[in-house]
PDB file of N, CA and C in Angstrom:
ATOM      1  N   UNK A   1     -13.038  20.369  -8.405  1.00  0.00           N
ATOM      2  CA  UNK A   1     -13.629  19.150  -8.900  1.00  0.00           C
ATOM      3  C   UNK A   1     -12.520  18.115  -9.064  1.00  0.00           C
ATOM      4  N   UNK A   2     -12.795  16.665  -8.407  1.00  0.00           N
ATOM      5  CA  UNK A   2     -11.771  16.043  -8.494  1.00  0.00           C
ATOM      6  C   UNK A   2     -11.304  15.656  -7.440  1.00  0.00           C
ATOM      7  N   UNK A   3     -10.349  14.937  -7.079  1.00  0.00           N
ATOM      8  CA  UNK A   3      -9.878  14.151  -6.352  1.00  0.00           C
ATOM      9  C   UNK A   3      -8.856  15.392  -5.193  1.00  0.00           C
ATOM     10  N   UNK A   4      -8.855  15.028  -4.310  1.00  0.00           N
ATOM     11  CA  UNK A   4      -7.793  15.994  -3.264  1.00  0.00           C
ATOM     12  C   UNK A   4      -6.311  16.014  -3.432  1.00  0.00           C
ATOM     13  N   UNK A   5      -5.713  16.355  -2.915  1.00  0.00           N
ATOM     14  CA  UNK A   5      -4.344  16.477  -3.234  1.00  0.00           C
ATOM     15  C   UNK A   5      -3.770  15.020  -2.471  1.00  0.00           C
ATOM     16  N   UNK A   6      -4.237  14.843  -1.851  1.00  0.00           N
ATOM     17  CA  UNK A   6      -3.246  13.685  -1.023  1.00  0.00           C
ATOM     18  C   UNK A   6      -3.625  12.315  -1.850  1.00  0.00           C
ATOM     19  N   UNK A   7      -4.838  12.350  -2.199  1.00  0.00           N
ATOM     20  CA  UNK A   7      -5.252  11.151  -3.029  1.00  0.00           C
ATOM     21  C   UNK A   7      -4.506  11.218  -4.263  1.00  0.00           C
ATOM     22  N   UNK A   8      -4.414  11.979  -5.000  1.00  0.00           N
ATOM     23  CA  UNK A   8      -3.428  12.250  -6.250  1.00  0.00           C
ATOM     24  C   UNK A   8      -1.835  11.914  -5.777  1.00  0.00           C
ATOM     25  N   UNK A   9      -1.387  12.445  -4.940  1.00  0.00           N
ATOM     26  CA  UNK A   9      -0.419  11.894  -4.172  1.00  0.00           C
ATOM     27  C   UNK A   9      -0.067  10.643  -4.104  1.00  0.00           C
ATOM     28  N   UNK A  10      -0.872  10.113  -3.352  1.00  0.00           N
ATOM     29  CA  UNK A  10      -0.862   8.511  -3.355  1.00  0.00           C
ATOM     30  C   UNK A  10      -0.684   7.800  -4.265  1.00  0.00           C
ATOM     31  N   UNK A  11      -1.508   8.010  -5.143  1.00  0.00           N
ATOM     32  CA  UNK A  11      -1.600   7.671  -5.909  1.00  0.00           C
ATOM     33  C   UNK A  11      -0.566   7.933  -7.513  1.00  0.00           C
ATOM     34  N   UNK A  12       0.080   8.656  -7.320  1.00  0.00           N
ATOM     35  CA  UNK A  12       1.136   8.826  -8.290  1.00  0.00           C
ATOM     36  C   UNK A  12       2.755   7.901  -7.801  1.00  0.00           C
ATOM     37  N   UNK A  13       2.845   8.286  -6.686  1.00  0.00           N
ATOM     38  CA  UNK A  13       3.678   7.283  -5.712  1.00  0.00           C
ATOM     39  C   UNK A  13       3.415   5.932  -5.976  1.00  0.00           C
ATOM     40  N   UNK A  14       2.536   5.395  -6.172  1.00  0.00           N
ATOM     41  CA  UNK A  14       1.850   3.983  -6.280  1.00  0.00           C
ATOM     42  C   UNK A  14       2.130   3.614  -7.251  1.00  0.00           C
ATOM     43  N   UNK A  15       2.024   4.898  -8.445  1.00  0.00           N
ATOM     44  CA  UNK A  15       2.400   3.981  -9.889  1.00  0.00           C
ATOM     45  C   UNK A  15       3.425   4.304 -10.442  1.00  0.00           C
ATOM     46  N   UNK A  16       4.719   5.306  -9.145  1.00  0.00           N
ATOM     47  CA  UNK A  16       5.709   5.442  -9.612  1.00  0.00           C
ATOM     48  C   UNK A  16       7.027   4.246  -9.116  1.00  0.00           C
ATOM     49  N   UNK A  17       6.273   3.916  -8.038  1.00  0.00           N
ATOM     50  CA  UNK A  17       7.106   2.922  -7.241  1.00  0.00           C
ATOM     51  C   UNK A  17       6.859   1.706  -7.912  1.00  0.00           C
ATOM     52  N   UNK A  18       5.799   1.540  -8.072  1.00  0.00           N
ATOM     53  CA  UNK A  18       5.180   0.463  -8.760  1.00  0.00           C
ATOM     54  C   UNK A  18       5.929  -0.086 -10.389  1.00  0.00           C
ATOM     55  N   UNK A  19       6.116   1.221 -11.252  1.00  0.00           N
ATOM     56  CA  UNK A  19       7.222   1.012 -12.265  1.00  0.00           C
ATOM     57  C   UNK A  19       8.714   0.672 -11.481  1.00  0.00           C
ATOM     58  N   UNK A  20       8.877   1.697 -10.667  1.00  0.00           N
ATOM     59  CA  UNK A  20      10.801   0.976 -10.361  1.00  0.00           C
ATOM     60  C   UNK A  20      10.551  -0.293  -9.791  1.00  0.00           C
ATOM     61  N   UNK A  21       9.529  -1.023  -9.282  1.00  0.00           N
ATOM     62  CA  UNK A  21       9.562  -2.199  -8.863  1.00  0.00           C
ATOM     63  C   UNK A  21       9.688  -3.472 -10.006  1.00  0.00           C
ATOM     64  N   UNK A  22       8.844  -2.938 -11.000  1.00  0.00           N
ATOM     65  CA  UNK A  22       8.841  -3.699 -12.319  1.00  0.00           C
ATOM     66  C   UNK A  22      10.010  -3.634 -13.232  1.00  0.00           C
ATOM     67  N   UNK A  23      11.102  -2.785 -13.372  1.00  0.00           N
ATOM     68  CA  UNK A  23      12.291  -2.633 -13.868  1.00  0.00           C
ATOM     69  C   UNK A  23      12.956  -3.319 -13.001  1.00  0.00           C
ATOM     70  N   UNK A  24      13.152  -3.218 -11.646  1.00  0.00           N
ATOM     71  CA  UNK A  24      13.942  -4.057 -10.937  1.00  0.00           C
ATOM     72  C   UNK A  24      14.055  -5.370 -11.007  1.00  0.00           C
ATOM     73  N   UNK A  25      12.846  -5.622 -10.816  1.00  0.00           N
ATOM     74  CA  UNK A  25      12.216  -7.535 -11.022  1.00  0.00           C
ATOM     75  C   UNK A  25      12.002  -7.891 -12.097  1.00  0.00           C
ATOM     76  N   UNK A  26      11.917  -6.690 -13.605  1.00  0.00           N
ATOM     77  CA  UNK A  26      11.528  -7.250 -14.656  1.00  0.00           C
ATOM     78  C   UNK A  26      11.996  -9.189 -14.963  1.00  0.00           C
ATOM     79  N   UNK A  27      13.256  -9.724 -14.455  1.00  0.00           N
ATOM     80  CA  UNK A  27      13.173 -10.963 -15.086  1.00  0.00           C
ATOM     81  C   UNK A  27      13.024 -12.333 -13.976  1.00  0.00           C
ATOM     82  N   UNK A  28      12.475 -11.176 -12.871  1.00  0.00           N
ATOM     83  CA  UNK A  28      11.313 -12.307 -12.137  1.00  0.00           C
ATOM     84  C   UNK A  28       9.885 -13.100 -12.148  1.00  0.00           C
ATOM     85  N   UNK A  29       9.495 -11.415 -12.713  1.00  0.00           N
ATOM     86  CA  UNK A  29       8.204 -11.233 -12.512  1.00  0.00           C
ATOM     87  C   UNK A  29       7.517 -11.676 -14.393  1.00  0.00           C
ATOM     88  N   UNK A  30       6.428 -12.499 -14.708  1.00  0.00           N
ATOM     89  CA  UNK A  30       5.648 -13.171 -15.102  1.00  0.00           C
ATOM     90  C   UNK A  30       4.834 -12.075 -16.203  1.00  0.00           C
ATOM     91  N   UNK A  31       4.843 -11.996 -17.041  1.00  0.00           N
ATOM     92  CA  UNK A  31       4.348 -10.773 -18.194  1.00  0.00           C
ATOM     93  C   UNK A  31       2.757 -11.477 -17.729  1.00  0.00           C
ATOM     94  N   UNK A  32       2.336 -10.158 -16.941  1.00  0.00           N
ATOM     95  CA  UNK A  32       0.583 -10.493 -16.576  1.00  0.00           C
ATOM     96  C   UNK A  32       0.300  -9.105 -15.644  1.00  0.00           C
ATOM     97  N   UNK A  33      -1.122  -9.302 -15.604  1.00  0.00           N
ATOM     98  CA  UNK A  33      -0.981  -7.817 -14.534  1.00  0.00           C
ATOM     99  C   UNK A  33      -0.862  -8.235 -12.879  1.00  0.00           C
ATOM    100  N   UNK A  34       0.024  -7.760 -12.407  1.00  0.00           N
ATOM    101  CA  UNK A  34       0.377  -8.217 -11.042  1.00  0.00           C
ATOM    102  C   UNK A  34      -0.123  -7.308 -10.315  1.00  0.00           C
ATOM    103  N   UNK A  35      -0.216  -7.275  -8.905  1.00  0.00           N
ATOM    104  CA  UNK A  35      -0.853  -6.582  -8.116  1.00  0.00           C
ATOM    105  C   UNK A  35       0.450  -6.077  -7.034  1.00  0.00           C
ATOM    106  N   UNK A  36       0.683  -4.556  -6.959  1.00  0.00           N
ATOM    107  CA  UNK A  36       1.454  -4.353  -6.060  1.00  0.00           C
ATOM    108  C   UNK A  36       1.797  -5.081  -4.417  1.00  0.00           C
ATOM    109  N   UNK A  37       2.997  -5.131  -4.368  1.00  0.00           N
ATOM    110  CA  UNK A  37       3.178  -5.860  -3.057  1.00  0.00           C
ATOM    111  C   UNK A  37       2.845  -5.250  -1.746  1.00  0.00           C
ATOM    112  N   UNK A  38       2.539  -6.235  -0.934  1.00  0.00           N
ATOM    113  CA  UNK A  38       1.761  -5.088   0.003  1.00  0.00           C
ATOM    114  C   UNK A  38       2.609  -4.755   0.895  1.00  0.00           C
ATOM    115  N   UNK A  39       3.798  -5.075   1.096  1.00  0.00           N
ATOM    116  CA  UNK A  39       4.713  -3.879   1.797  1.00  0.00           C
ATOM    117  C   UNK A  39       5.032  -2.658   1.092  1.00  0.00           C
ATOM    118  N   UNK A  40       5.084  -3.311  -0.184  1.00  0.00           N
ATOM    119  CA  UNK A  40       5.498  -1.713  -1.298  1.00  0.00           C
ATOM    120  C   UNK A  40       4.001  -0.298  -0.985  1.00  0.00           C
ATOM    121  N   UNK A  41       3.129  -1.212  -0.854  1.00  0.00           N
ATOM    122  CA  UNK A  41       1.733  -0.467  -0.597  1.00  0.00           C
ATOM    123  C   UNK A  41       1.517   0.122   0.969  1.00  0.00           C
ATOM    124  N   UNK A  42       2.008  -1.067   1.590  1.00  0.00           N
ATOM    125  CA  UNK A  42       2.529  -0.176   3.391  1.00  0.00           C
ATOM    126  C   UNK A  42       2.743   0.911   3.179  1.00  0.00           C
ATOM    127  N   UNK A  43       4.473   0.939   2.682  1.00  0.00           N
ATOM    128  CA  UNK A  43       5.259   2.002   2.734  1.00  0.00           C
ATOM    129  C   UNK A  43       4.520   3.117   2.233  1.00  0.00           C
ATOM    130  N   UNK A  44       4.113   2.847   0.742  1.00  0.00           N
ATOM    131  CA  UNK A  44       3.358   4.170   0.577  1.00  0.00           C
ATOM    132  C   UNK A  44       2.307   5.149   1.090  1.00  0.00           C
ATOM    133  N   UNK A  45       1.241   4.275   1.608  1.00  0.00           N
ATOM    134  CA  UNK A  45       0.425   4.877   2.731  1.00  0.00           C
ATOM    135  C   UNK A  45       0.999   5.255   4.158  1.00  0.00           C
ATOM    136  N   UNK A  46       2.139   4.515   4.298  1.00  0.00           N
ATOM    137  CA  UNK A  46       2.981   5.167   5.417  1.00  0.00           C
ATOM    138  C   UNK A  46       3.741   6.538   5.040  1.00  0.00           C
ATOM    139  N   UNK A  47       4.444   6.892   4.057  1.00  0.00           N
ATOM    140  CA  UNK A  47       4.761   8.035   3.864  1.00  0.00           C
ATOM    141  C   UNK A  47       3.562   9.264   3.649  1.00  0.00           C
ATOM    142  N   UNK A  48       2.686   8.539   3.220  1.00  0.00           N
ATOM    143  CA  UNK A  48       1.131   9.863   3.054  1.00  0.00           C
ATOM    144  C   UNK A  48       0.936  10.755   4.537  1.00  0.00           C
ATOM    145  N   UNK A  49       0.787   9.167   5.393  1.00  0.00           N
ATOM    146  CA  UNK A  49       0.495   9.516   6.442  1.00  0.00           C
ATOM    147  C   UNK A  49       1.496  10.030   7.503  1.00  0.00           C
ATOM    148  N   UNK A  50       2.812  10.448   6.738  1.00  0.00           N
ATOM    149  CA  UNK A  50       3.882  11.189   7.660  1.00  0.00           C
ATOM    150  C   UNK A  50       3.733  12.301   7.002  1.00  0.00           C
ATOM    151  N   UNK A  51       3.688  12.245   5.754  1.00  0.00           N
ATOM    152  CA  UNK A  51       3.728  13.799   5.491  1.00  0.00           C
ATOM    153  C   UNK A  51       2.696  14.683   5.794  1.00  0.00           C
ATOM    154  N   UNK A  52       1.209  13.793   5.739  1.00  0.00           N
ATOM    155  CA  UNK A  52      -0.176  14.485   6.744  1.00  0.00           C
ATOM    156  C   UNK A  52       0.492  15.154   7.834  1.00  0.00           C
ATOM    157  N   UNK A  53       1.369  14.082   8.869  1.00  0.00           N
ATOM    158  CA  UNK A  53       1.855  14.220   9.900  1.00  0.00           C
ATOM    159  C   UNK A  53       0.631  13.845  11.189  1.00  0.00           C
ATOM    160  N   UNK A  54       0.567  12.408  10.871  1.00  0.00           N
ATOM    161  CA  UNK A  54      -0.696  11.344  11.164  1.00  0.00           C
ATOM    162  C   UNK A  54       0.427  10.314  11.570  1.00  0.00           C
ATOM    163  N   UNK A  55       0.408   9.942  12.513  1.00  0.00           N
ATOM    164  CA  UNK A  55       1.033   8.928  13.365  1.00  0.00           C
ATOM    165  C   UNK A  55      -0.359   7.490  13.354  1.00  0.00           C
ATOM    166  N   UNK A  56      -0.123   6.362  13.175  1.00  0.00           N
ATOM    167  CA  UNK A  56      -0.814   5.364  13.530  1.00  0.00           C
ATOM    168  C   UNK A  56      -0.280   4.474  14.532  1.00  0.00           C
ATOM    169  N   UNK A  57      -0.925   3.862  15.026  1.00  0.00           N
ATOM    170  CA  UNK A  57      -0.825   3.092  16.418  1.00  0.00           C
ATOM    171  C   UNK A  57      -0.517   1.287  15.694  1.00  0.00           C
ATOM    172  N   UNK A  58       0.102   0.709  16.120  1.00  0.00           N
ATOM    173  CA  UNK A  58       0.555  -0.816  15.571  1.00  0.00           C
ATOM    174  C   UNK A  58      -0.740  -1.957  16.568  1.00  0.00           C
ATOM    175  N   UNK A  59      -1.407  -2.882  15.689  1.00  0.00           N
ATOM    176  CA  UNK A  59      -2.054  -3.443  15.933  1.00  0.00           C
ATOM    177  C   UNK A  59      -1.286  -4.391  17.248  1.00  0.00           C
ATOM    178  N   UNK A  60      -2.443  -4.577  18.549  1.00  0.00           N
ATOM    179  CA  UNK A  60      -1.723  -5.864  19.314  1.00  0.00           C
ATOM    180  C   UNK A  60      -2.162  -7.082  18.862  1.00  0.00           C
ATOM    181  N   UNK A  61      -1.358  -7.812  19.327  1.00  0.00           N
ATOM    182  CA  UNK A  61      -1.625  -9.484  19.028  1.00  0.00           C
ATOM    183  C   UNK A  61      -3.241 -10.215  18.769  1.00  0.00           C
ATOM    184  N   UNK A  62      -3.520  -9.676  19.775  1.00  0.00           N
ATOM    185  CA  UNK A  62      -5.061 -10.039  20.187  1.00  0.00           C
ATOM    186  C   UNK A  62      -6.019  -9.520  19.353  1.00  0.00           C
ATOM    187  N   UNK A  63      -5.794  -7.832  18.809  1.00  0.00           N
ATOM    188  CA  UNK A  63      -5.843  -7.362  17.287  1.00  0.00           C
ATOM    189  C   UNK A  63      -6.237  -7.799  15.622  1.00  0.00           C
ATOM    190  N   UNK A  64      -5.520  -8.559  16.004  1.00  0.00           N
ATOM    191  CA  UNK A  64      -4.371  -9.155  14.429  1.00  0.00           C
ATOM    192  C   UNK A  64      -5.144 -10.463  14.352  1.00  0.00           C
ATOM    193  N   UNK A  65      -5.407 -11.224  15.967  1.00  0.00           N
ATOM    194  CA  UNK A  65      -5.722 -12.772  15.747  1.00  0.00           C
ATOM    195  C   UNK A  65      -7.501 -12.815  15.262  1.00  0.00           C
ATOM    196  N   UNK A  66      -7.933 -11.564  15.729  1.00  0.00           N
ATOM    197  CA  UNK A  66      -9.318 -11.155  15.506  1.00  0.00           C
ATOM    198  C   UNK A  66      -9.984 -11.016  14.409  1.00  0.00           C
ATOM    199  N   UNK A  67      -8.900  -9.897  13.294  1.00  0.00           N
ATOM    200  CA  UNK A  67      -8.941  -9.815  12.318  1.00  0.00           C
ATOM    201  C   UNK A  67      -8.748 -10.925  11.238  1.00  0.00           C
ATOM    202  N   UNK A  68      -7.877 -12.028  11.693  1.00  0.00           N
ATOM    203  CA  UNK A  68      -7.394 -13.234  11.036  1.00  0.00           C
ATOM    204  C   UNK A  68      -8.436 -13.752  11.341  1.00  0.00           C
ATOM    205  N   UNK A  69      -9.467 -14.018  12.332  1.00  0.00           N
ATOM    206  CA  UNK A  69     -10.458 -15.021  12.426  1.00  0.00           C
ATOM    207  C   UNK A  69     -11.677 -14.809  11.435  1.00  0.00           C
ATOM    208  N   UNK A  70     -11.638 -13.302  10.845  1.00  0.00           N
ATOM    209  CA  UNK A  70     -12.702 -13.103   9.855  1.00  0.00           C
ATOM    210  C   UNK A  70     -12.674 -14.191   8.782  1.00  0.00           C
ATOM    211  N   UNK A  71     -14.524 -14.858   8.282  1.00  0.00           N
ATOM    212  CA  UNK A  71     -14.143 -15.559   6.874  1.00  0.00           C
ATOM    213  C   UNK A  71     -14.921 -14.609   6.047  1.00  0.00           C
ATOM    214  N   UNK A  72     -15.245 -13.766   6.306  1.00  0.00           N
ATOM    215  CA  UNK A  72     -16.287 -12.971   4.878  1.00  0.00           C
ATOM    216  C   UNK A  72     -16.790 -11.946   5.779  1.00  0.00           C
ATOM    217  N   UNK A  73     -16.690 -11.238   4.914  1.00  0.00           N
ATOM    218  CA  UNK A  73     -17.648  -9.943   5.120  1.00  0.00           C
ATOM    219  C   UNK A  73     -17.600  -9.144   6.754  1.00  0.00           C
ATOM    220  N   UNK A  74     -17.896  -8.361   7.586  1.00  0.00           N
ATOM    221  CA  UNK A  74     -17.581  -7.713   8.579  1.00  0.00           C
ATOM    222  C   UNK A  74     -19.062  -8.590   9.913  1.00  0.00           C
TER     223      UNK A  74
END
């Protein structure tokens, strides 16, 4: 019962990185709740998905401009 192992995973990573990010920047960053950065959030779903041992494929251009043309909803 409960969440899987890799999701717990993730998710501990998320709010462990997430503290050394806030000690680091503490006298950048704005006393409020901030939202992790989304390379910090890359990386972490990138390491999940190496240690799965799950390779992902990099979006092409044509990809990316597609996805950018969305205004709402799918």
């Amino acid at each position: 019962m409960g969440h899987p192992s890799e999701v717990m995973s993730t998710s501990f990573c998320g709010q462990a990185l997430a503290c050394e990010y806030g000690a680091k920047n503490k006298d950048r960053l704005e006393a409020r709740v901030l939202q992790l950065p989304e390379e910090l959030d890359d990386q972490i779903a990138g390491l999940q998905l190496k240690a799965m041992g799950v390779e992902i494929d990099e979006l092409t251009q044509e990809q990316k401009d597609y996805l950018d043309s969305w205004e709402e909803g799918t």
